[in-house]
Protein backbone atom coordinates (compact mmCIF):
# COMPACT_ATOMS: atom_id res chain seq x y z
CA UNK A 1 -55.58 59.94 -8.06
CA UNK A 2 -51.77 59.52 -8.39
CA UNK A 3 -51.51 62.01 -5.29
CA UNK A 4 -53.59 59.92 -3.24
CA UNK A 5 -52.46 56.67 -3.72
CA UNK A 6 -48.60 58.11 -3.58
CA UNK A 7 -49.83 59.64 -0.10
CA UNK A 8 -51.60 56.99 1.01
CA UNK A 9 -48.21 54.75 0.44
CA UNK A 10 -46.42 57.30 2.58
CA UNK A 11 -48.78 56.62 5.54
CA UNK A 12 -48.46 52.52 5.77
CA UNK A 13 -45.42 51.64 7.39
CA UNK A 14 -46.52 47.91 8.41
CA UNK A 15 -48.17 45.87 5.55
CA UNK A 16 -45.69 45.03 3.40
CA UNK A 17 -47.68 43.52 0.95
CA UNK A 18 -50.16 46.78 0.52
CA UNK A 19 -47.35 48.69 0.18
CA UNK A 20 -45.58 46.86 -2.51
CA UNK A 21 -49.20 47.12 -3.95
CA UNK A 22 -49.70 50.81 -4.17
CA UNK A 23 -46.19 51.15 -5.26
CA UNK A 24 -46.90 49.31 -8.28
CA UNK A 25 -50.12 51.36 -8.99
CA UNK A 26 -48.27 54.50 -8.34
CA UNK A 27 -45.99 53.66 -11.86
CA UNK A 28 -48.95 52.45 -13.25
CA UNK A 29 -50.11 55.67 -12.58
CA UNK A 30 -47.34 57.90 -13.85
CA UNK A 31 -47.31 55.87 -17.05
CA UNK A 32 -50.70 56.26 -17.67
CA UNK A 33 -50.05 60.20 -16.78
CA UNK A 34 -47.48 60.71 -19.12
CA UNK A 35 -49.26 58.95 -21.95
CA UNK A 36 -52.63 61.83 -21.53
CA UNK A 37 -50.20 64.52 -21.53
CA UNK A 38 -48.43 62.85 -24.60
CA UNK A 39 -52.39 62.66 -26.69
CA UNK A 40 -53.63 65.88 -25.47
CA UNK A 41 -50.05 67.48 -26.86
CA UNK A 42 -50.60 65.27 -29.98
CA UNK A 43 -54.40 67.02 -30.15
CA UNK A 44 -52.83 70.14 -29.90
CA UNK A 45 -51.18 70.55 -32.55
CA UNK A 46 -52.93 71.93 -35.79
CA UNK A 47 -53.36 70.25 -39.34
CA UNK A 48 -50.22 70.86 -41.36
CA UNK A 49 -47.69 71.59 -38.63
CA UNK A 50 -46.00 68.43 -38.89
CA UNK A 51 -42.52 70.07 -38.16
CA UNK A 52 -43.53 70.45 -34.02
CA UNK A 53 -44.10 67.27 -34.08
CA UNK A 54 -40.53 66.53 -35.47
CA UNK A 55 -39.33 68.49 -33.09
CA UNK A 56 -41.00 66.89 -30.02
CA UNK A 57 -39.78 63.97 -31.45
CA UNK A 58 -35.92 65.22 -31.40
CA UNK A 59 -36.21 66.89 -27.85
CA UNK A 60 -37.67 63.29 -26.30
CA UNK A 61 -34.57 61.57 -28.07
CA UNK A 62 -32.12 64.18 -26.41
CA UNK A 63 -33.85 63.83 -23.18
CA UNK A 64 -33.86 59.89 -23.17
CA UNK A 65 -30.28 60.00 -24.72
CA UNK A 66 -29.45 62.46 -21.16
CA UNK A 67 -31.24 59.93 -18.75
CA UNK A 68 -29.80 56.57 -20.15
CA UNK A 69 -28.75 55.45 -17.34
CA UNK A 70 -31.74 55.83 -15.29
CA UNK A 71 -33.29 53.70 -18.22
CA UNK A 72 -30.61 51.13 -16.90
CA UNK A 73 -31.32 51.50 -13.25
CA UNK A 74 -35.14 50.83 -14.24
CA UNK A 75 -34.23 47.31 -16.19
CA UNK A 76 -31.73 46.81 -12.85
CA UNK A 77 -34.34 47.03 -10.43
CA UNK A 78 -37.28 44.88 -12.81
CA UNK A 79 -34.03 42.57 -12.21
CA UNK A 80 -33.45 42.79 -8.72
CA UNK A 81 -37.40 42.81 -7.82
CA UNK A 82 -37.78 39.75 -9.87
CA UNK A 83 -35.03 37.42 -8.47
CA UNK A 84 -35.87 38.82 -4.79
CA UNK A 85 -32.64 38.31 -3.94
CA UNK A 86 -32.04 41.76 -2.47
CA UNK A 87 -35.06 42.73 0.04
CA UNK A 88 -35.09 44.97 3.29
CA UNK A 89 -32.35 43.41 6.42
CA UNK A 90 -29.95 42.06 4.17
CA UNK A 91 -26.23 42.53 4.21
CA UNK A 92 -25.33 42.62 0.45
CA UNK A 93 -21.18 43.32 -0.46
CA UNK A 94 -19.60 44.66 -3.93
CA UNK A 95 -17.54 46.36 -5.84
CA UNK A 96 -17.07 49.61 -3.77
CA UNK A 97 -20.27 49.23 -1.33
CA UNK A 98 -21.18 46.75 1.44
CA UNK A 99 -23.96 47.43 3.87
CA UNK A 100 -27.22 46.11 5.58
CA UNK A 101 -30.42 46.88 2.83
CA UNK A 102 -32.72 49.89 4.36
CA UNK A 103 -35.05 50.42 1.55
CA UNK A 104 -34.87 49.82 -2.61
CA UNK A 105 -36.58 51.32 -5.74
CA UNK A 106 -36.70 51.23 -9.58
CA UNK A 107 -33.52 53.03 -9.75
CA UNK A 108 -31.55 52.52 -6.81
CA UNK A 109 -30.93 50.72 -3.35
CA UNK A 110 -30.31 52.16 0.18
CA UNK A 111 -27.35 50.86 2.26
CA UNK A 112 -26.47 51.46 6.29
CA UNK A 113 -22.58 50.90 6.35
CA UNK A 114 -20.37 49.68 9.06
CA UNK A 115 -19.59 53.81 9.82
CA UNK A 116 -23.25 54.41 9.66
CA UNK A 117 -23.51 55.89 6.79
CA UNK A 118 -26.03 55.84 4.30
CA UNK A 119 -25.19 54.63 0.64
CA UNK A 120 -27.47 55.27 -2.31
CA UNK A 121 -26.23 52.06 -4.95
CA UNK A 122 -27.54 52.33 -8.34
CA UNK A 123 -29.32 49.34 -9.38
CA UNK A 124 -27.23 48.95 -12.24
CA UNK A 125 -24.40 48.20 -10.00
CA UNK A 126 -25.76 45.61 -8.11
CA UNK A 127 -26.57 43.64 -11.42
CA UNK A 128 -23.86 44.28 -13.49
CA UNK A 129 -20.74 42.56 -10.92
CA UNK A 130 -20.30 39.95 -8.61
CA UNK A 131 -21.92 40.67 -5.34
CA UNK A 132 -22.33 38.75 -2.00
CA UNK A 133 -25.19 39.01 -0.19
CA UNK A 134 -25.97 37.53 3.26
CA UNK A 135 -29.72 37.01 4.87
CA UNK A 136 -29.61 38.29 8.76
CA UNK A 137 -25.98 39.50 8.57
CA UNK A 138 -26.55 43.00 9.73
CA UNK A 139 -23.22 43.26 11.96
CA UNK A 140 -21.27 41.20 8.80
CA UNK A 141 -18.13 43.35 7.66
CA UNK A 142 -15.71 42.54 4.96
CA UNK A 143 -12.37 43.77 4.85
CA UNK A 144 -9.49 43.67 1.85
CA UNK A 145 -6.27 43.35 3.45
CA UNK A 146 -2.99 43.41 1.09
CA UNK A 147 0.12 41.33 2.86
CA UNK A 148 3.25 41.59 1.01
CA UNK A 149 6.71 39.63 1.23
CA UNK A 150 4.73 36.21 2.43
CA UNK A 151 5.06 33.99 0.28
CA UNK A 152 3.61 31.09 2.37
CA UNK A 153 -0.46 31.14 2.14
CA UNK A 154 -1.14 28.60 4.42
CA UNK A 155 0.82 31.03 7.26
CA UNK A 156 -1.12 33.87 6.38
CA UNK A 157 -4.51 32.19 6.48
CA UNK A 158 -3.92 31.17 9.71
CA UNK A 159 -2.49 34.30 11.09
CA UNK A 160 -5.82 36.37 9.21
CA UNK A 161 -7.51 33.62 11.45
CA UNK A 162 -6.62 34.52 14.57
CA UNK A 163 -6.43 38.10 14.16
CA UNK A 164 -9.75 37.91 13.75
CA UNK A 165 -10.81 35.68 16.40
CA UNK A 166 -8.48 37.63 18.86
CA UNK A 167 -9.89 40.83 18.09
CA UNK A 168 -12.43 41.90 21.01
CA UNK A 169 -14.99 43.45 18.62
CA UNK A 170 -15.77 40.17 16.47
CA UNK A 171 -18.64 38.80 17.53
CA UNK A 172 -17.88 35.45 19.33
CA UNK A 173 -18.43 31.96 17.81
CA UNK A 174 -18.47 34.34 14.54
CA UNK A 175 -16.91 31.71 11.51
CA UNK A 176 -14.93 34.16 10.01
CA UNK A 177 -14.20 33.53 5.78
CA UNK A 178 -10.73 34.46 4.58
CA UNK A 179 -10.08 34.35 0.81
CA UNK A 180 -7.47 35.23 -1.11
CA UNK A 181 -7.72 37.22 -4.44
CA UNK A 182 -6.83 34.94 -7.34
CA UNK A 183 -6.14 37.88 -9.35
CA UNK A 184 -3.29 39.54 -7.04
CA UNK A 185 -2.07 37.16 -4.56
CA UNK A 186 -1.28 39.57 -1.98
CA UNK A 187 -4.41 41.01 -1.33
CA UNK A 188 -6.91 38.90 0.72
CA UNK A 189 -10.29 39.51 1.75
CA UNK A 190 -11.69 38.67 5.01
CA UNK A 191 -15.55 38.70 6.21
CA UNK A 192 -16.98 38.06 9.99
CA UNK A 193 -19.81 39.72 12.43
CA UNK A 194 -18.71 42.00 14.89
CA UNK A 195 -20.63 42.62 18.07
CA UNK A 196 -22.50 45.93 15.93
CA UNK A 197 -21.76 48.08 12.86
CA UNK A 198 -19.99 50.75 14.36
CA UNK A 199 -16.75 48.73 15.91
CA UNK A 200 -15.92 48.24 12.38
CA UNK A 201 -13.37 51.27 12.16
CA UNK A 202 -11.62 49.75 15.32
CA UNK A 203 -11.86 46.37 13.64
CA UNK A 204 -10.17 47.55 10.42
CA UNK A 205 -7.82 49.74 12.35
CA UNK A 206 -6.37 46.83 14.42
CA UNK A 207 -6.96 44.11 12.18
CA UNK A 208 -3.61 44.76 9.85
CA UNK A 209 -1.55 45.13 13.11
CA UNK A 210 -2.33 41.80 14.42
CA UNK A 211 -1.66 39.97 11.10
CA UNK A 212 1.98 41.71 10.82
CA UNK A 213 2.81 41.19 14.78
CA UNK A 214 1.86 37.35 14.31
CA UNK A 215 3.41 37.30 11.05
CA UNK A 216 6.48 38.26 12.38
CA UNK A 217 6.71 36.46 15.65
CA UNK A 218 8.65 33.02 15.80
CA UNK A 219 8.28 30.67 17.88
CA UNK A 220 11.20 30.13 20.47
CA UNK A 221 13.53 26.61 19.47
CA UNK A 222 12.89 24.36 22.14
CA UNK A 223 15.98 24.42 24.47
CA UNK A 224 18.63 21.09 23.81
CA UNK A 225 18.10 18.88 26.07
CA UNK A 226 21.91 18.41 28.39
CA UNK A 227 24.08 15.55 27.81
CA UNK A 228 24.63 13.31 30.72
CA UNK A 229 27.67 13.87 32.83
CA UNK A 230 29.65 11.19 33.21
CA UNK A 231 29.71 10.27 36.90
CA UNK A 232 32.47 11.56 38.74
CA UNK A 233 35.61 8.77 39.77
C-alpha cells in the first residue's frame, strides 16, 4: 500500500492539494510500517530471553543517538509546514543560503541560487536564525559588501544607492534595501531584483567597483567667480 500511494504521489504534478494529501498518508504509512515490524520482532522473541530485548533496546538508542539531527530536521519542518511561511516560488535569505524555494520536506528544503545552483538547507537551519523571506522575489539577490576607512554612513548609503541603480543588470524601478550591520559597521548588506538569477555574478563582480570609484570621486569646487576690473582711465 505504501508503494502505491508513494507512486501514485510521484505521478501528480498539478493538484497541489492531493499531493500534500498523499504525502501525509505516505508517513502515516511508514509509521504504521515500522510499528508491525517493531510487534512481529516483539512476537519473535521466545519466553525468557529478555536480554534481546535489552539489546534491541540499546541498538535503537545508538541509532537514534546517530540520527539526532534528522530528529531535528523533522520538528524543523512540523515548524516550517505549520507557519507556511516557506512554500514553493519564494525567495527566502540566511545565514549562508539565499535562493528561490523549488521543493521542501520533513527534513530539508530545496533552493535555486543566483549561479543556478541547487542548495539542499536543512530545516533546522531555516528555524533556528534569522531569515528573510520574500513572496514573488525570484530574481531578488542580496549581497554583503564590507567598506572600510568611511567613516561617514550617510555617504556610503548613498553611493551603495547608486551603484546599484547604475548597474545595467538590476532590474529597473527595482527599490533596492541597503542596511548596515549593527554588529560590524563596515560591512553592509544590500538586496534588489536583477533582470534574472544568473546576472548575479556580474552584479556582485561590479557592484564593489562602483561603490569605491564613487567613493572616491569629488566633486570639482565651483570656479571663483572674477573680480571686476576697474575701468580703465
Amino acid at each position: 500500500m505504501l508503494f502505491v500511494v508513494e507512486r501514485a504521489r510521484s505521478w501528480i504534478t498539478t493538484n497541489i492539494a492531493l499531493r500534500r494529501v498523499l504525502g501525509g498518508l505516505v508517513f502515516v504509512l511508514r509509521i504504521a510500517g515500522a510499528g508491525i515490524l517493531l510487534a512481529i520482532v516483539l512476537e519473535l522473541i521466545p519466553e525468557g530471553q529478555d536480554w534481546i530485548l535489552w539489546a534491541l533496546v540499546v541498538i535503537a538508542v545508538v541509532i537514534g543517538w546517530s540520527v539526532r539531527d534528522l530528529f531535528a530536521d523533522l520538528v524543523a519542518g512540523g515548524v516550517i509546514a505549520a507557519e507556511r511561511r516557506v512554500k514553493k516560488g519564494v525567495w527566502v535569505s540566511g545565514d549562508g543560503f539565499q535562493g528561490t524555494v523549488e521543493g521542501r520536506s520533513l527534513r530539508a528544503n530545496w533552493l535555486r541560487d543566483g549561479q543556478g545552483h541547487r542548495l539542499t538547507v536543512p530545516n533546522r537551519a531555516m528555524v533556528g536564525a534569522p531569515m528573510v523571506y520574500d513572496v514573488g522575489a525570484d530574481a531578488e539577490h542580496e549581497v554583503v559588501v564590507r567598506l572600510e576607512g568611511y567613516d561617514d554612513a550617510g555617504r556610503v548609503r548613498i553611493a551603495l544607492t547608486d551603484a546599484i541603480l547604475s548597474s545595467p543588470w538590476v532590474l529597473a524601478g527595482a527599490n533596492p534595501v541597503v542596511l548596515r550591520d549593527p554588529a560590524d559597521p563596515v560591512v553592509w548588506r544590500v538586496r534588489t531584483k536583477l533582470l534574472e538569477p544568473r546576472f548575479s555574478v556580474h552584479f556582485e563582480g561590479e557592484l564593489l567597483e562602483r561603490v569605491e570609484d564613487l567613493l572616491r570621486y569629488e566633486p570639482e569646487q565651483g570656479s571663483r567667480i572674477p573680480s571686476e576690473v576697474p575701468p580703465e582711465t
